[in-house]
Protein backbone atom coordinates (compact mmCIF):
# COMPACT_ATOMS: atom_id res chain seq x y z
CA UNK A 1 261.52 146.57 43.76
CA UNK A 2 260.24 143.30 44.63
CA UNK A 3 256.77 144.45 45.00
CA UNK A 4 257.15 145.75 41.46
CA UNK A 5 258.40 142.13 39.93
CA UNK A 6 255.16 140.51 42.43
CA UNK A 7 252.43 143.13 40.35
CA UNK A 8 253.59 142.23 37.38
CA UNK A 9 253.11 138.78 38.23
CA UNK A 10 250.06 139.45 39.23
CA UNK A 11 249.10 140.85 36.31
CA UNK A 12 249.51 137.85 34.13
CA UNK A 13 248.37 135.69 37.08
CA UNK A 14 245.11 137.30 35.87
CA UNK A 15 245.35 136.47 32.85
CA UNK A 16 246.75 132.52 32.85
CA UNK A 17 244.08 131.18 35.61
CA UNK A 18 241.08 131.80 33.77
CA UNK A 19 242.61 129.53 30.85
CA UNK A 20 243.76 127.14 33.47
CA UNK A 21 240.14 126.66 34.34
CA UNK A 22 239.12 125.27 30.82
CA UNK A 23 241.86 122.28 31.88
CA UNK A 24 239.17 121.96 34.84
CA UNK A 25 236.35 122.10 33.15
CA UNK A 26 237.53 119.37 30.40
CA UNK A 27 237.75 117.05 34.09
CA UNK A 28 241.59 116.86 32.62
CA UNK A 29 243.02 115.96 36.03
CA UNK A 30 245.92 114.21 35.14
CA UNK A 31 246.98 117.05 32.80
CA UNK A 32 245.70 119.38 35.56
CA UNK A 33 248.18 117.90 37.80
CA UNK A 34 251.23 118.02 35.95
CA UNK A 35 250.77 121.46 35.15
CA UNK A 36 250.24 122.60 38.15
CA UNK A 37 253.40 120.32 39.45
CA UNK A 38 255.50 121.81 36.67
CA UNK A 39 254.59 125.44 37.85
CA UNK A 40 255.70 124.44 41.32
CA UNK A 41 258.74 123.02 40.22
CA UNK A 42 259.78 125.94 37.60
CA UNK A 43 258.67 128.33 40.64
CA UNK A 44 261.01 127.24 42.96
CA UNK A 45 264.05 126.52 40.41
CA UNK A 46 263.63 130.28 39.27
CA UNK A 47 263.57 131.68 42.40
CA UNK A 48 266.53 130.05 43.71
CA UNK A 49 268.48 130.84 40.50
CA UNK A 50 267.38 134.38 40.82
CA UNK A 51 267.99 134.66 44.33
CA UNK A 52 271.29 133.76 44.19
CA UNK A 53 272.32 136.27 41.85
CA UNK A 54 269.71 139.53 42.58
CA UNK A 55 268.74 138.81 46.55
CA UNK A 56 264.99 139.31 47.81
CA UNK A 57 264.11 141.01 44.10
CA UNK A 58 265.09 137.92 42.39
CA UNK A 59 262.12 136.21 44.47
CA UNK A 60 259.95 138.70 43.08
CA UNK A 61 261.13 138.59 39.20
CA UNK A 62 260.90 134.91 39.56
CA UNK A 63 257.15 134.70 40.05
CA UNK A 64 257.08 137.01 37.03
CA UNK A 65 258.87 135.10 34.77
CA UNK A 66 257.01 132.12 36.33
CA UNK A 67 253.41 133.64 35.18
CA UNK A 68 255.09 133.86 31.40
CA UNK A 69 255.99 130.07 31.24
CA UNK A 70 252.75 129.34 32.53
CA UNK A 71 250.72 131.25 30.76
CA UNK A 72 252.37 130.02 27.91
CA UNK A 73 251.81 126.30 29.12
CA UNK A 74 247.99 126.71 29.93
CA UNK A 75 247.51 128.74 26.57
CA UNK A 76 249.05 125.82 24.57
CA UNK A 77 247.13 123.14 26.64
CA UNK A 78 243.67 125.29 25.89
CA UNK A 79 244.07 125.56 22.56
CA UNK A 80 244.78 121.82 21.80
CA UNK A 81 241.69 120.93 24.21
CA UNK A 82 239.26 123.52 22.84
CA UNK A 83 240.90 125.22 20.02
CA UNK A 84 240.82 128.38 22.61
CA UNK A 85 241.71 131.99 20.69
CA UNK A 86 242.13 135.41 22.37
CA UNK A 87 239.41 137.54 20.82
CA UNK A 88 240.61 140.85 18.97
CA UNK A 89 239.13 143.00 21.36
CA UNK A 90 241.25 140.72 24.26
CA UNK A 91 244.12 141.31 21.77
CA UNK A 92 243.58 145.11 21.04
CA UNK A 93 243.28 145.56 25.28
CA UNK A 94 246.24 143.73 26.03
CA UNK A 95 248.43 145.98 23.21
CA UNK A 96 247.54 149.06 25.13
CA UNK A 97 247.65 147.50 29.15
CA UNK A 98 251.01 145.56 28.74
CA UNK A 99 252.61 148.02 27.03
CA UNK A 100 251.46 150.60 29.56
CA UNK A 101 252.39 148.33 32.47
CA UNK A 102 255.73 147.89 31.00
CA UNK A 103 256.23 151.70 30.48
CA UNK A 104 255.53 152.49 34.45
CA UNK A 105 258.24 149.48 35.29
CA UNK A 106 260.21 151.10 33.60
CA UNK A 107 259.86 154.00 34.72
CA UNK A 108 260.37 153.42 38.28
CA UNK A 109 263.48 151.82 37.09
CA UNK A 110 264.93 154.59 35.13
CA UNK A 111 263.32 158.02 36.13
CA UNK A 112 263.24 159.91 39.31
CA UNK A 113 260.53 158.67 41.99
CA UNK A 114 259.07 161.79 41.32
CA UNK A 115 258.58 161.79 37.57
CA UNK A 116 258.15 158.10 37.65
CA UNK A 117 255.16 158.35 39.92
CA UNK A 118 253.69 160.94 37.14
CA UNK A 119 254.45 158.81 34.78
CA UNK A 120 252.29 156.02 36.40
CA UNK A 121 249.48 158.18 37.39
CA UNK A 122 249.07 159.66 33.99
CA UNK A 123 249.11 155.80 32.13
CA UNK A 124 246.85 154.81 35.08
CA UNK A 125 244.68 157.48 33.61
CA UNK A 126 244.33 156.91 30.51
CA UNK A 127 244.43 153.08 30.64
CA UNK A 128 241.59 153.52 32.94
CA UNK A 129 239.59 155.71 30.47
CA UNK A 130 240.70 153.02 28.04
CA UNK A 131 238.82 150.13 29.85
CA UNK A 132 235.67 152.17 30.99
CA UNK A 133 235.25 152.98 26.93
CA UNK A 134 235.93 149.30 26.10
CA UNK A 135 233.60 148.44 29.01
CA UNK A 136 231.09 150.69 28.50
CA UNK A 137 230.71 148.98 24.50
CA UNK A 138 229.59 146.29 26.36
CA UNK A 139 226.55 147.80 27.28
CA UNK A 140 223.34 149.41 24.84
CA UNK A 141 223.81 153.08 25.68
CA UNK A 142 220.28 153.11 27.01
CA UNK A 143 221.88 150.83 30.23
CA UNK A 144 224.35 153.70 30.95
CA UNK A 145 223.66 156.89 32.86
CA UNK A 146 222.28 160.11 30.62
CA UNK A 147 225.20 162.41 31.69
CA UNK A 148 227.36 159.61 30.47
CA UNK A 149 226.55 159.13 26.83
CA UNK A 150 227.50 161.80 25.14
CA UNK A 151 231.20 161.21 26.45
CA UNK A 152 231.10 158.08 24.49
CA UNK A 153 232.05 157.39 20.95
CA UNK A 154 229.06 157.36 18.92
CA UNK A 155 228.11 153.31 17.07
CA UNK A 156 229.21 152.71 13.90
């Protein structure tokens, strides 16, 4: 279970250090600082809050719920330094992955490990065709491999 709360951690980790790189890249040390302090702190007050009531898992869902507040922080600190925006296309990938990543928590929470481990291989599936379509958009379809384009939706 605690490996479960850590990958979803992860998983925003992904997302909030790229932002917190923009802080670097302004030279915004000071703020860089405190932000980085304020994670530490809120890190270690969660997880002894949440160890004390759910053990060795609360460790885990404590650097989860750490990666929300910070992400949260760095967003707001981006924005006001650069006006940063998630693109739609960031926007339209993260309502299919979250969701998805949410569903196979769940899952493995509430299902069988049997039918829970179906459950994640099918969403890994299809969440991986997902981002080899939105990848492959990237790209002119000449770039991509003959056998490949006809699997792809044709331009608009």
């Amino acid at each position: 279970d605690v490996l479960r709360w850590i990958c979803l951690g992860m998983m925003l980790q992904i997302v909030c250090w790229p932002i917190g790189f923009i802080i670097i890249a302004r030279g915004a040390r000071v703020t860089l600082f405190l932000t980085e302090t304020a994670a530490g702190v809120v890190h270690v007050g969660l997880a002894w809050l949440l160890t004390r009531s759910f053990g060795v898992v609360g460790a885990g869902a404590a650097f989860f719920c750490l990666y929300i507040w910070h992400g949260v922080l760095v967003y707001a600190i981006a924005r006001r330094m650069t006006g940063f925006r998630w693109s739609s296309a960031n926007l339209a990938l993260s309502s299919v992955l979250l969701p998805a990543a949410a569903a196979v928590f769940a899952a493995f929470m509430l299902l069988p490990a049997f039918t829970a481990t179906l459950t994640g291989l099918a969403l890994t599936f299809a969440t991986g065709l997902y981002c080899l379509r939105a990848l492959a958009r990237l790209l002119p379809p000449e770039a991509l491999p003959a056998a490949v384009r006809p699997w792809l939706p044709k331009s608009s």
